[in-house]
Each structure stands twice: as structure tokens, then as C-alpha cells.
Protein backbone atom coordinates (compact mmCIF):
# COMPACT_ATOMS: atom_id res chain seq x y z
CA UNK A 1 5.76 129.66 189.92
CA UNK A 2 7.01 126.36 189.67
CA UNK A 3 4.61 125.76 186.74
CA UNK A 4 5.61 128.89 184.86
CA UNK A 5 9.22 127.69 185.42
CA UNK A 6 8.67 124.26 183.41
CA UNK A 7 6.78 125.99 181.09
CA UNK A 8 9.77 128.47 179.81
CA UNK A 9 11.93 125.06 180.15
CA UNK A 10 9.35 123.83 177.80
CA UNK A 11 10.37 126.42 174.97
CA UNK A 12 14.16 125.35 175.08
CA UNK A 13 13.83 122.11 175.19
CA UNK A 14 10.88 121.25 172.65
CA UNK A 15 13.06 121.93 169.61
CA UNK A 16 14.37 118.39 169.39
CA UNK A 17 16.87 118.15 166.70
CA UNK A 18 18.66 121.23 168.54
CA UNK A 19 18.59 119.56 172.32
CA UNK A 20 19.85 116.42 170.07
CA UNK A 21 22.99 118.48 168.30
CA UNK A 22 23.81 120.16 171.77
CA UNK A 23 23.69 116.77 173.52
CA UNK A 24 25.62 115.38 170.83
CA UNK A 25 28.51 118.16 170.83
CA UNK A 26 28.28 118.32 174.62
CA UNK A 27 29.41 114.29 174.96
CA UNK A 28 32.27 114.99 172.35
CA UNK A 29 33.18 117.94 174.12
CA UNK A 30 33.34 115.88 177.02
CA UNK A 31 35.41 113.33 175.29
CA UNK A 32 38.16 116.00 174.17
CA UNK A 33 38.58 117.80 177.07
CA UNK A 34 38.81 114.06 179.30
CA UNK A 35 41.84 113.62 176.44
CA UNK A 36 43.30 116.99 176.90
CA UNK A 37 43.25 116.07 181.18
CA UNK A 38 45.70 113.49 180.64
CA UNK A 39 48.74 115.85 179.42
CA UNK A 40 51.09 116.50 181.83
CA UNK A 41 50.86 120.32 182.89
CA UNK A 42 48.82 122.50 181.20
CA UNK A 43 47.61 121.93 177.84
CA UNK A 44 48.67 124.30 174.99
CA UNK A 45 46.88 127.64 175.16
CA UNK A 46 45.14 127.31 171.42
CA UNK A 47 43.26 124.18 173.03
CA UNK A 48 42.53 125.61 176.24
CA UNK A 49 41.05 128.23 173.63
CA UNK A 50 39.35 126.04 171.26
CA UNK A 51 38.03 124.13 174.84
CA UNK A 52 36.41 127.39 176.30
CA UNK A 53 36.00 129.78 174.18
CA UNK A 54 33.92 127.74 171.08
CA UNK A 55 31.47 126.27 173.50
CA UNK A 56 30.52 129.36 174.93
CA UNK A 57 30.10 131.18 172.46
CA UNK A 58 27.61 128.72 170.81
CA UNK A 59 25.98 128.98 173.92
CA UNK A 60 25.61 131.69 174.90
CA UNK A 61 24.41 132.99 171.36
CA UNK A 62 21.83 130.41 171.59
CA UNK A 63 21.16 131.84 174.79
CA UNK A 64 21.08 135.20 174.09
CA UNK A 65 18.74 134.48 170.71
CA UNK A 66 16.51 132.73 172.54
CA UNK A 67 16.18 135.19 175.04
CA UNK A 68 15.45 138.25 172.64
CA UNK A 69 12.87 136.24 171.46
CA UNK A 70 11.20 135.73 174.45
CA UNK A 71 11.39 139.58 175.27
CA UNK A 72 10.94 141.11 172.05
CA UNK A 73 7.34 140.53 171.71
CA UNK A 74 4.20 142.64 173.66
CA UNK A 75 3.28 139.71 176.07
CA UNK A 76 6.89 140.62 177.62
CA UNK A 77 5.09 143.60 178.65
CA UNK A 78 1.40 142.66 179.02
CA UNK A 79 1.39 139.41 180.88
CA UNK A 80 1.59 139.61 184.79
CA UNK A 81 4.60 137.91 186.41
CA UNK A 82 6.52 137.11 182.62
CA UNK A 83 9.78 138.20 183.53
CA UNK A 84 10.43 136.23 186.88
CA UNK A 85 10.55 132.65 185.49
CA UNK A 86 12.18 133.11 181.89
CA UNK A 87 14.66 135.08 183.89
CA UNK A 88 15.24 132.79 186.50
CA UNK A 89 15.48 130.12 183.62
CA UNK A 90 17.89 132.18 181.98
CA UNK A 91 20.23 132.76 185.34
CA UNK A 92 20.59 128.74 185.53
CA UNK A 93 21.45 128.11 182.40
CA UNK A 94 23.72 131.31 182.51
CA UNK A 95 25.28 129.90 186.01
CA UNK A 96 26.19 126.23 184.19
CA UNK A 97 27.80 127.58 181.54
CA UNK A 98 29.88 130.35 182.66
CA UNK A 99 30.98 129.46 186.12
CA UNK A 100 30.61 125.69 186.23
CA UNK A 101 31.49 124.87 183.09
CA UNK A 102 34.70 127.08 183.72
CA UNK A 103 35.79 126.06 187.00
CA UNK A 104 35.21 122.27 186.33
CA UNK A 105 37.63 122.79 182.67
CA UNK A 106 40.11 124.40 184.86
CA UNK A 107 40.07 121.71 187.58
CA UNK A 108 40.43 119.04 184.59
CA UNK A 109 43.40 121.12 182.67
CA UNK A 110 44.75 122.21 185.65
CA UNK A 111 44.78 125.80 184.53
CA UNK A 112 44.52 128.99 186.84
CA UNK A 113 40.69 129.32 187.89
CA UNK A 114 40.58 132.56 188.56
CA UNK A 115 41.71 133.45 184.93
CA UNK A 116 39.53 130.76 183.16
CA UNK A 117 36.27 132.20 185.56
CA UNK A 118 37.50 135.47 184.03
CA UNK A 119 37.52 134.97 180.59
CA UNK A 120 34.39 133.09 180.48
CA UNK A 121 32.49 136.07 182.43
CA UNK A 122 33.76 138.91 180.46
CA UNK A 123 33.10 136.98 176.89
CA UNK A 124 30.17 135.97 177.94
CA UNK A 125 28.94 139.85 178.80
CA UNK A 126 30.58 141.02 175.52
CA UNK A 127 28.46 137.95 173.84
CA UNK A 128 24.99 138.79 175.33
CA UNK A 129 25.62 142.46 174.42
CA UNK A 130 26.68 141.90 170.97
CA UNK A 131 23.16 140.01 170.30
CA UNK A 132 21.26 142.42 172.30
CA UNK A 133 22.80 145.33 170.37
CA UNK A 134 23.28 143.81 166.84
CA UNK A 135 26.69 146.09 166.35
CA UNK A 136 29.82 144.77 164.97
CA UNK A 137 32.27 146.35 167.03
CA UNK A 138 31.06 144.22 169.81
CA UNK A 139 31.18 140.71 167.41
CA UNK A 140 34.93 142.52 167.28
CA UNK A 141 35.37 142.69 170.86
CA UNK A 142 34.30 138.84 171.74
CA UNK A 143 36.38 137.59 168.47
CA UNK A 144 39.40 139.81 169.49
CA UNK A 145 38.63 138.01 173.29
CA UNK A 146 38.68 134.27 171.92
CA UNK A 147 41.48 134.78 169.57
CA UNK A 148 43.64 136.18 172.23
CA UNK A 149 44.46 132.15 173.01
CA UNK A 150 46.29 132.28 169.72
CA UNK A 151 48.51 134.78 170.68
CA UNK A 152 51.36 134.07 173.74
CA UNK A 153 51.17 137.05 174.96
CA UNK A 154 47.47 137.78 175.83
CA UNK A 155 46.77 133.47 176.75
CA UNK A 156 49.43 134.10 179.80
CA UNK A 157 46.82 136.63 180.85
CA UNK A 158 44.57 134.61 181.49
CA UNK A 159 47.05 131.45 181.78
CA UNK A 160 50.01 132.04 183.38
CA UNK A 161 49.96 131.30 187.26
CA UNK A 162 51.92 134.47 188.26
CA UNK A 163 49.97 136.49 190.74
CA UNK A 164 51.22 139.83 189.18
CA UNK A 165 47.70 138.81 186.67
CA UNK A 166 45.56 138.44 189.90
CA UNK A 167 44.35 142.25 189.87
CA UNK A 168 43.13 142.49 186.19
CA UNK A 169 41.18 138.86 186.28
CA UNK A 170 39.46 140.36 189.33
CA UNK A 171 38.33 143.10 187.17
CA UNK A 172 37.73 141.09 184.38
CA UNK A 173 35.22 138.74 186.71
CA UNK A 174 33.52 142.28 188.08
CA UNK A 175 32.99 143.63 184.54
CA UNK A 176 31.98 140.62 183.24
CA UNK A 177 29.38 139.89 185.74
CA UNK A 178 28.42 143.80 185.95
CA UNK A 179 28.14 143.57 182.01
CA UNK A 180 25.52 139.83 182.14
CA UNK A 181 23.72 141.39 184.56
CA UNK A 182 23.18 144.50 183.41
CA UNK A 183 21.96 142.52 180.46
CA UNK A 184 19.47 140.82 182.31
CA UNK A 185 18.63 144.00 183.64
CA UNK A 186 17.64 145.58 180.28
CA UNK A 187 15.97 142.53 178.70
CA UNK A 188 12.45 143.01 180.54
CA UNK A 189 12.66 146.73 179.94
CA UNK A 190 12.82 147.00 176.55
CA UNK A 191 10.04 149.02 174.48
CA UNK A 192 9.10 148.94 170.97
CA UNK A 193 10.72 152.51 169.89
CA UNK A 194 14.02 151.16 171.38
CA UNK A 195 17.14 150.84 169.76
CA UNK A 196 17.84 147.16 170.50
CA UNK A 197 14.38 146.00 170.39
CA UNK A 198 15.44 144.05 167.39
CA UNK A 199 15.15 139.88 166.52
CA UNK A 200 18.30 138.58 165.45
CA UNK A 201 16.99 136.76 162.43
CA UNK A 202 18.43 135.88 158.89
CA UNK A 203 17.45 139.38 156.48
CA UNK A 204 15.42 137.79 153.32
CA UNK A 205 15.08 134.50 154.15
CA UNK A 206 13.74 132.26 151.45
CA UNK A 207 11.16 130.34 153.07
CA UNK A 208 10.39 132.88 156.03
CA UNK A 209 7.00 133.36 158.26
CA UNK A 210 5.16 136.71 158.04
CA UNK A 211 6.49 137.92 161.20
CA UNK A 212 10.02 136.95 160.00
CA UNK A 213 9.68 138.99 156.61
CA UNK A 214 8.55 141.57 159.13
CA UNK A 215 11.30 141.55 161.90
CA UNK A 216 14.10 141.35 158.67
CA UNK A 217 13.12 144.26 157.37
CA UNK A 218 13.14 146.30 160.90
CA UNK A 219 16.56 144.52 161.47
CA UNK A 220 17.86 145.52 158.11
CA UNK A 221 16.29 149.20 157.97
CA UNK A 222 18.39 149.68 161.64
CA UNK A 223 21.18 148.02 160.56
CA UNK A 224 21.56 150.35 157.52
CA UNK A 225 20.80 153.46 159.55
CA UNK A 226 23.36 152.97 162.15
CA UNK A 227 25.74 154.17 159.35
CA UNK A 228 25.37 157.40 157.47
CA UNK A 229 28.05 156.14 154.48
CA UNK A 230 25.82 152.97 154.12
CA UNK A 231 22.47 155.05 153.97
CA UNK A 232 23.69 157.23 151.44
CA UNK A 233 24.96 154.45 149.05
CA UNK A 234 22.33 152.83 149.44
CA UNK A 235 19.78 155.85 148.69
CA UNK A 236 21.81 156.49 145.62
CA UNK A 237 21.97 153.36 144.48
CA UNK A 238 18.11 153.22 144.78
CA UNK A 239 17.93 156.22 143.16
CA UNK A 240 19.22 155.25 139.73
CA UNK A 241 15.84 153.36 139.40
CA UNK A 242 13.70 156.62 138.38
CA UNK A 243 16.17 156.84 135.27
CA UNK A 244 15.49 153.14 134.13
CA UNK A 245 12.80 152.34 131.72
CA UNK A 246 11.13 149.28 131.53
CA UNK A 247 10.58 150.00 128.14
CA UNK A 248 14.08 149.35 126.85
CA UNK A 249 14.90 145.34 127.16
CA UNK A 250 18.42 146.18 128.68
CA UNK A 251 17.60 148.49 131.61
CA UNK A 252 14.70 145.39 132.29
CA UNK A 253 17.66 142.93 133.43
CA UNK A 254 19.35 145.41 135.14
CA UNK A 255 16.19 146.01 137.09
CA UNK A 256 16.71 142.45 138.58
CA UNK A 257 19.79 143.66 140.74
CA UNK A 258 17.42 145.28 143.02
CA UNK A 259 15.37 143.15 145.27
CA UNK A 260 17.98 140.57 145.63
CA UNK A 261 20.44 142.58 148.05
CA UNK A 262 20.04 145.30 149.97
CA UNK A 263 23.40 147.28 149.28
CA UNK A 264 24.65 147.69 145.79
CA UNK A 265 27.93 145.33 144.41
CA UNK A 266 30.22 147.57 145.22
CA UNK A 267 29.98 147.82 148.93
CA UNK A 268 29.62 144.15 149.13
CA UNK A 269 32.61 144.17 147.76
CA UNK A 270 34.17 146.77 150.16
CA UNK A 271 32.85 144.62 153.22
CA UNK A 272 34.52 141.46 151.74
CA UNK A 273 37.65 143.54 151.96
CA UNK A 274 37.48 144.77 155.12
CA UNK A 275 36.95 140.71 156.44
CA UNK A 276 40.06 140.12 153.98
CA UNK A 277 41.88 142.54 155.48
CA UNK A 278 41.25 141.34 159.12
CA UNK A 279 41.66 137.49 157.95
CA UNK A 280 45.12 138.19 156.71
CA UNK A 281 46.29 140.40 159.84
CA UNK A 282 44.63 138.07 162.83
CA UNK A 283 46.26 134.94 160.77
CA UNK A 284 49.67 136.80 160.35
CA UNK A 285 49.73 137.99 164.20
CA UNK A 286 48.77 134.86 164.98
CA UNK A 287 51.04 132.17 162.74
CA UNK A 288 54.06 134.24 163.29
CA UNK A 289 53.74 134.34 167.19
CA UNK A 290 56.59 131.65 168.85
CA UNK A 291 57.13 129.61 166.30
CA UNK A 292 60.06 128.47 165.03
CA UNK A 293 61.85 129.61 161.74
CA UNK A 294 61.42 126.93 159.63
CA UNK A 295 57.14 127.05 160.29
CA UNK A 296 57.28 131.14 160.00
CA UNK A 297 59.04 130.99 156.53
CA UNK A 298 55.65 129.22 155.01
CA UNK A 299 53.37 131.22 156.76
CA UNK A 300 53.42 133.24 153.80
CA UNK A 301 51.89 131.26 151.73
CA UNK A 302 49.66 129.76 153.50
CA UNK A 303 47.67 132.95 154.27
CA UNK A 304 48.54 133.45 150.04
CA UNK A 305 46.53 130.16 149.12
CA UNK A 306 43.84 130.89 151.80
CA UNK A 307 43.15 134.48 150.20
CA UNK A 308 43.26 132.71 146.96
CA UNK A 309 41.08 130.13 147.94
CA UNK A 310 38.61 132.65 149.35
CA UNK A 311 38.45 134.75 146.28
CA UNK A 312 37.24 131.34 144.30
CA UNK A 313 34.16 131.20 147.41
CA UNK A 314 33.11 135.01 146.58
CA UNK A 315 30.88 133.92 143.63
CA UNK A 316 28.98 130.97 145.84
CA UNK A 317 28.47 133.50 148.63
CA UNK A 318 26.12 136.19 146.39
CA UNK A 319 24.33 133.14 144.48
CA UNK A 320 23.22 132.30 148.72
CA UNK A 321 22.19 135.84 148.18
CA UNK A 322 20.04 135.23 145.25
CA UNK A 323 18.33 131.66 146.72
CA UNK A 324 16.79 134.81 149.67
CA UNK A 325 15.23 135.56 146.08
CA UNK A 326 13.01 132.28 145.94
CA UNK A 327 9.92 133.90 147.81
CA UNK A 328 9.78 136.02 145.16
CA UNK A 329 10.34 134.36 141.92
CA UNK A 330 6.53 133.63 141.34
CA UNK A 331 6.25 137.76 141.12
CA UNK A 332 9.44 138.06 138.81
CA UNK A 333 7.12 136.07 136.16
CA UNK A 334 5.00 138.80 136.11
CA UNK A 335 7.63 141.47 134.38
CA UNK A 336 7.65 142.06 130.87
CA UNK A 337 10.27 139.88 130.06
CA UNK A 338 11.08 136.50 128.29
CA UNK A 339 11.86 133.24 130.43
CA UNK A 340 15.28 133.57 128.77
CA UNK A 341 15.93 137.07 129.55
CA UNK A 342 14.53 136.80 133.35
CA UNK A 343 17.41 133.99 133.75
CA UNK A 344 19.93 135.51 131.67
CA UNK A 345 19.46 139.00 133.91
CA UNK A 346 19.73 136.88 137.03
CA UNK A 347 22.55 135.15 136.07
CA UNK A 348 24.50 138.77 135.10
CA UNK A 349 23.48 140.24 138.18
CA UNK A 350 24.99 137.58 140.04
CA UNK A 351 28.21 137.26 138.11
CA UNK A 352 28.63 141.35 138.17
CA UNK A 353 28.31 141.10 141.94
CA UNK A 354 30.36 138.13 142.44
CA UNK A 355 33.34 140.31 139.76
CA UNK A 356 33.19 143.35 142.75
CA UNK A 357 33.10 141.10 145.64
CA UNK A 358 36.28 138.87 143.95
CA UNK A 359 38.09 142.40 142.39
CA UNK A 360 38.40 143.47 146.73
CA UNK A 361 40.13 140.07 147.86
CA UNK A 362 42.54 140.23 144.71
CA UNK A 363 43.58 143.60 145.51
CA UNK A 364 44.28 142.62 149.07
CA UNK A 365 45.80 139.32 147.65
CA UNK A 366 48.25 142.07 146.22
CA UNK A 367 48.82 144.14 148.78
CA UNK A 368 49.54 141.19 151.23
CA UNK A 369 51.87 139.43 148.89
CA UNK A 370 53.78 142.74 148.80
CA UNK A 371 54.25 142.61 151.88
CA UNK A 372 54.81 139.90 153.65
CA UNK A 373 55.84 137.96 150.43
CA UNK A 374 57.83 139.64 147.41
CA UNK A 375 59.39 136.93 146.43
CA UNK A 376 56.20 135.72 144.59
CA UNK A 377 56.10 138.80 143.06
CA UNK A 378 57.73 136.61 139.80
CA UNK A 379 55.75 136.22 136.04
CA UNK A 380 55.18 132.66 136.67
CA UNK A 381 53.45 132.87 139.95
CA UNK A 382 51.47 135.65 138.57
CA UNK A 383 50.51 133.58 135.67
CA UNK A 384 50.06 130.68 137.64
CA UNK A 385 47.43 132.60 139.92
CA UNK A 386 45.69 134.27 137.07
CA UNK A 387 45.00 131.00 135.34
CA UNK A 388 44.06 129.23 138.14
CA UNK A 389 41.38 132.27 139.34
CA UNK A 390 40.13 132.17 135.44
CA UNK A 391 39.78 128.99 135.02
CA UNK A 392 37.63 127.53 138.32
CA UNK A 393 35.48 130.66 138.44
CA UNK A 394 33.47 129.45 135.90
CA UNK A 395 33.01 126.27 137.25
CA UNK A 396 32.54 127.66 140.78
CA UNK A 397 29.31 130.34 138.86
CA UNK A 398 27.97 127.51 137.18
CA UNK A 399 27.63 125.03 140.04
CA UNK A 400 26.52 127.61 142.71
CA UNK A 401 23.91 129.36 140.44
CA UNK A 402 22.67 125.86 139.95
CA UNK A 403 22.28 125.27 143.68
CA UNK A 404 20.04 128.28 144.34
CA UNK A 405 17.12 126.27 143.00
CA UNK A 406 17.53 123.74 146.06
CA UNK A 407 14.78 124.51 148.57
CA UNK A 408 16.56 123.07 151.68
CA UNK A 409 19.11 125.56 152.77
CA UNK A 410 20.45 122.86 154.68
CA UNK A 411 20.52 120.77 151.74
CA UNK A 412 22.08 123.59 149.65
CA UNK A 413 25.27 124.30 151.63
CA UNK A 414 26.29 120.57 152.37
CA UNK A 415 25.88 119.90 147.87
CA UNK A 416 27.99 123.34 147.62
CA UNK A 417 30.38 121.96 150.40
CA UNK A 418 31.04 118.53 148.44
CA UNK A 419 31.05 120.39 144.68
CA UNK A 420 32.87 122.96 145.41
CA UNK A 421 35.52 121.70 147.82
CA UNK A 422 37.22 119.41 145.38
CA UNK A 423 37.61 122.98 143.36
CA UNK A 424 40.49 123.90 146.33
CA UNK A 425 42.28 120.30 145.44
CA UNK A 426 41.48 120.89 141.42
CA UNK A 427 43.18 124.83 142.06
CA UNK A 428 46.26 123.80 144.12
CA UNK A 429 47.25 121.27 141.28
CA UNK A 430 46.86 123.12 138.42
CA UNK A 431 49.00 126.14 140.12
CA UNK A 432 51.02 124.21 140.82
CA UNK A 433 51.66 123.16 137.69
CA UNK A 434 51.35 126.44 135.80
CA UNK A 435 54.60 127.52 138.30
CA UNK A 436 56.71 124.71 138.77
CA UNK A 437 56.24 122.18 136.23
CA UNK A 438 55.22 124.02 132.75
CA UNK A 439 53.26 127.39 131.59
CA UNK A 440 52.40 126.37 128.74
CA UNK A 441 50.75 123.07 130.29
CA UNK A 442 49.04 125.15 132.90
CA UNK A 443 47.59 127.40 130.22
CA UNK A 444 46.19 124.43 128.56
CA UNK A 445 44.77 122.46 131.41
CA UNK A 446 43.36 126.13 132.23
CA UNK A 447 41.76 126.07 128.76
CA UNK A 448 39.99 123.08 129.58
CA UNK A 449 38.59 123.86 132.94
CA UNK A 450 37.17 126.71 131.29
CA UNK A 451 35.38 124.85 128.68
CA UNK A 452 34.19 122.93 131.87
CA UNK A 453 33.06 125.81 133.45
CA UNK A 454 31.26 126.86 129.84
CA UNK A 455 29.47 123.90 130.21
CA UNK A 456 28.67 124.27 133.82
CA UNK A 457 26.84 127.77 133.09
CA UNK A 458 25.16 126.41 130.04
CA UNK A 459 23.80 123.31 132.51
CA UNK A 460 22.86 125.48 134.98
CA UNK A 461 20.76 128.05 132.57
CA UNK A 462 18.81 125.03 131.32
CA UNK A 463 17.85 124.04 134.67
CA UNK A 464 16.67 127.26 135.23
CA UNK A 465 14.74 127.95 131.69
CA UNK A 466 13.08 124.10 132.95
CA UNK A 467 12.29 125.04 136.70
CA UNK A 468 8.79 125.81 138.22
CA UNK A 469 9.95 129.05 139.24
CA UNK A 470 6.07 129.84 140.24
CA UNK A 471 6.25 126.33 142.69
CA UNK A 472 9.41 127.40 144.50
């Protein structure tokens, strides 16, 4: 036993680089929460939040991940005596980091144990479940549990030393530790025809193992057939391809908008308005809560600039879409097409998804600023927000279409990160000046960045004509 024991220890703590980061983050979490011991009386809610909730949840998704991948494979089920010692393992590790973890924070912040012990339980259990399950409403639940810090209100549940909350953090301990171990429970017992014998991996993945391709595809099939609306969008959509011709040159590019997504640009679109949506409303609930006048009066635009700022991110997101792509670029050289019109296609495919996914977050742009802010509702902030969306889009295309060609995705996001952050800096100045200072100047500087942009797209497309797309 004891050897079967270090040998499931072996398969957490082999991957060095991870054992390094969580070593690393564990020593600074130390750090912050020694800080946060020194304040007299209970720190403020949002860092008790931050304190608890973000490490567990990192854990215990690593946790969880790990686990699944442990079960979800046949030796789970043919090898005698596999379940004892990768679930004892997973009990230990379970046991430091939702009770000892919790009751040592609460000794150090002096906040109510039995409410910290209660929180971490039942997020944990909605956690666990949420990776076992692979549903959203449960990535809901634990959000809605973690953000609940934020708001006054639900922190003194699990805050506030009155003994009137004694009752419910009892029941929140039971359900919690009903919910992990009924999780434990199911993870040996899973078969193959199951519903949640899934791997939580990344769909499409660029450079991807054989049993990775695999497990995506399972993942994303399920995913899809959980909802009916989804599965018959996506049948239509799939549909249109027995009324294109590869004959004609222009239904050839517009072949090359399959295979790089699995829904069509619309509902992309749709589910970047529903996160919209939810950004704006958590954020709202959440600025506006017990503050004081002066800070509530630019809460407004703050969530404004962040929606606007989003919308300028849409067009990076589907180019990540298109680097999932790279596995298969050495079989897109196969179709009857030029170099020039394989890139060209590519390149429209992306920008026509990237004009859906952005048209969403503008409309909800609208919608919140006529509602929580009419008083923007003015010709020069509308031109001032319609220049500066026109005119860093292009550079925003041009760079991230660029970046797809970058093998490390690693490598990929921290270049996008430095490129395109500046863009936020570059977008708050020139609106800035488009509203306060002069149109006309705004317009111009607009002009420019476009031209920028111009030559961004041009750059990029000459990389690509130039690339070994058969090496990558």
C-alpha cells in the first residue's frame, strides 16, 4: 500500500515547472495573508475573498483535473486495488486545502471559523462537480459563491460574527462535505457510456497527442449535445456545405470557415453577449454596493471603458481560435487554391467572425449606456467611441492574425499581452481627445491609426504568404 501511495504522489509531483509555480504562489500567498494579519479587526471582505476563494479554486481545479485523469481511463477499472491509494491521495490533499487551509486563514484574519470552514467546503463541492460534470451552470454556481465577497450583504454570511448565521454555515459545511464526498464516491464508478466520463482538455489544440485529438472531440460532441438550440445551429450551419462548390473560387474561401470552430460566427457572437451581459451586471451589483457617492457616480464609466475595451479583445480571441488550426495547415495546402487565396480566405474568415463576436458587445455597450448612463448618450461621445473602435481594430486584426503563426501558446499570449495592451493606453487617449479636446483632431489621429492598422494587415499577410505552413 504504502508503495502504491508514493507512486500516485509520484504523478503530482513529477510535473516540475507546476510543483515550482504552486510553490512559488503558495510563499506569496503566504506573504499576503501574514500582511493582511496585521490589520486591526477583520480585514475587508473583498480580501478575505481574494485570500480564500482564488486559491481554492486553483486548487481544487487542479485537483479535480488531475483526478479525472486518473479515473477516466480503463486501468481505473481493470487494475486490482487502483482506487484505494489515488483516493486516499486525493482525501489529503483535499483535507489541507479545504479545512486546514481555512481554519489556519481564519485564525490569522481573525474571521468567524465556522463561516470560512463553510465557504471553503461548499465551493469546493460545487468546484469538483463543475469539472466532473463539464456544465456551466455549475462554473455559475462556484463564480456566483466567490463573488458573493464583493457584495456586503452575502460576505456577512459568511463574515459577520452574529450567531443568527450559525444554522445556515452548519448546512453549508454538511452540503459541502455531502457534495466532495459524494464526488469521491462517483469517481471510481464511472463507465465509458457515462455522461461525465469526459477529460477536461482544451477542444482543438494545436500541438495535441492522439488521445487528446480524441478526448476533444468526445468533449466537444457532449458539450454540443447537452443543448438542442446549439445542435441545431450547428447541423444547419454544417449543412450549407452540400450547396458549396469547390468549383467556384469564392465558395473555396468560404469553405475555410469550417474546420476552424465548431459553432458558426454568429453564436460565438451570442455567447460573447451573454458573458457581456453578466460582466456588466456582476460589476454593476458589485461597484455600486456601499460605496460612497462620489465613487458610485464613475462607476458608469468604468464598466463603459471596460465593455469598450473588451470589444477591441474580440478580434484576438477568434485569431486563438484559428492558431487550434496549425495541426492542420499542412492539409489546407492540399485544396485547390492559390497561396494567396488560402491566406486571404483565412484572414476573411477571421475578420467576419471577429465583426459578429464585436457587433454583440456593442449592442450591449448600448443597452448598458442606456441605462445606467444617458448622459453619454451625446454626438461627441458617440463619435468619439466610433472612431476609437474603427481605428485600433485594424491594428488589433493585424497584430493578432500575425501571432497565430507562433508555435508556443505560451509564447503567443504573453507577445499578444505586450502588443496589444498598449492598444487600451493608445484607445483611452485618442477618445479622449475625439470628446473633450477636438473632433476634428480625433478624426484625424483616427485616420492615421487606420493607415497603421492597413499596414499591420498588409505585414501580417506577407508573413503568412512567406511561412512554412507545411513545418508548423
Amino acid at each position: 500500500m504504502n508503495d502504491s501511495l508514493m507512486q500516485v504522489i509520484y504523478t503530482y509531483t513529477t510535473r516540475r515547472w507546476l510543483m515550482w509555480g504552486m510553490f512559488g504562489g503558495a510563499m506569496l500567498l503566504a506573504l499576503v495573508v501574514a500582511a493582511a494579519s496585521y490589520t486591526s479587526g477583520i480585514p475587508h471582505p473583498m480580501l478575505v475573498g481574494q485570500l480564500l476563494g482564488l486559491p481554492l479554486m486553483l486548487g481544487i481545479l487542479w485537483l479535480a483535473i488531475h483526478a479525472k485523469w486518473q479515473f477516466v481511463h480503463s486501468r481505473a477499472r481493470l487494475y486490482p486495488n487502483y482506487a484505494a491509494p489515488h483516493l486516499a491521495v486525493i482525501i489529503g490533499i483535499a483535507v489541507v486545502m479545504l479545512v486546514v487551509y481555512p481554519l489556519a486563514l481564519s485564525q490569522l484574519l481573525r474571521a468567524p471559523t465556522l463561516g470560512v470552514l463553510a465557504f471553503a467546503l461548499l465551493f469546493g463541492a460545487a468546484v469538483v462537480w463543475q469539472i466532473q460534470s463539464m456544465r456551466v451552470t455549475l462554473s455559475l454556481v462556484s463564480l456566483a459563491l466567490w463573488f458573493g465577497f464583493y457584495v456586503p450583504g452575502i460576505a456577512s454570511v459568511w463574515l459577520n460574527p452574529d450567531a443568527r448565521y450559525v444554522p445556515f454555515r452548519i448546512a453549508a459545511i454538511v452540503i459541502g462535505a455531502a457534495g466532495f464526498g459524494a464526488w469521491l464516491y462517483r469517481l471510481p464508478r464511472m463507465m465509458e457510456e457515462d455522461d461525465d466520463y469526459l477529460l477536461p482538455i482544451q477542444t482543438n489544440a494545436a500541438n495535441a497527442s492522439r488521445i487528446e485529438k480524441s478526448e476533444s472531440r468526445r468533449l466537444l460532441a457532449r458539450m454540443i449535445s447537452r443543448s438542442w438550440f446549439t445542435s441545431w445551429v450547428t447541423d444547419r450551419w454544417h449543412d450549407r456545405l452540400a450547396k458549396m462548390s469547390p468549383a467556384r473560387e469564392r465558395d473555396r474561401g468560404r469553405l475555410l470557415r469550417y474546420g476552424t470552430v465548431s459553432i458558426p460566427a454568429p453564436m460565438i457572437g451570442l455567447n460573447l453577449m451573454v458573458m457581456a451581459v453578466l460582466i456588466v451586471a456582476m460589476q454593476y451589483a458589485i461597484l455600486t454596493s456601499d460605496r460612497d457617492a462620489g465613487f458610485s457616480t464613475r462607476v458608469p464609466a468604468m464598466i463603459l471603458g471596460q465593455l469598450g475595451g473588451f470589444s477591441l479583445f474580440v478580434l484576438p480571441i477568434i485569431c486563438q481560435f484559428l492558431s487550434q488550426r496549425r495541426g492542420r495547415f499542412a492539409q489546407d495546402l492540399m485544396l485547390p487554391m492559390t497561396r494567396e487565396a488560402y491566406v486571404d480566405g483565412l484572414f476573411r474568415s477571421v475578420v467576419v467572425s471577429g465583426l459578429w463576436g464585436m457587433l454583440p458587445v456593442l449592442l450591449v455597450l448600448v443597452g448598458a449606456t442606456t441605462i445606467i448612463a444617458p448622459q453619454y448618450f451625446t454626438w461627441t461621445y458617440v463619435a468619439a467611441g466610433l472612431v476609437t473602435i474603427a481605428a485600433l481594430v485594424p491594428i488589433a486584426a493585424g497584430i493578432s492574425f500575425r501571432m497565430v503563426l507562433v508555435g508556443s501558446g505560451m509564447k503567443r499570449m504573453l507577445v499578444l499581452i505586450v502588443l496589444l495592451y498598449p492598444l487600451i493606453g493608445v484607445a483611452i487617449g485618442l477618445f479622449a481627445i475625439t470628446a473633450y479636446v477636438n473632433v476634428a483632431l480625433g478624426f484625424v489621429l483616427g485616420a492615421l491609426l487606420v493607415g497603421i492598422g492597413y499596414a499591420a494587415c498588409r505585414w501580417a499577410r506577407r508573413v503568412w504568404l512567406d511561412a512554412e505552413l507545411g513545418c508548423l
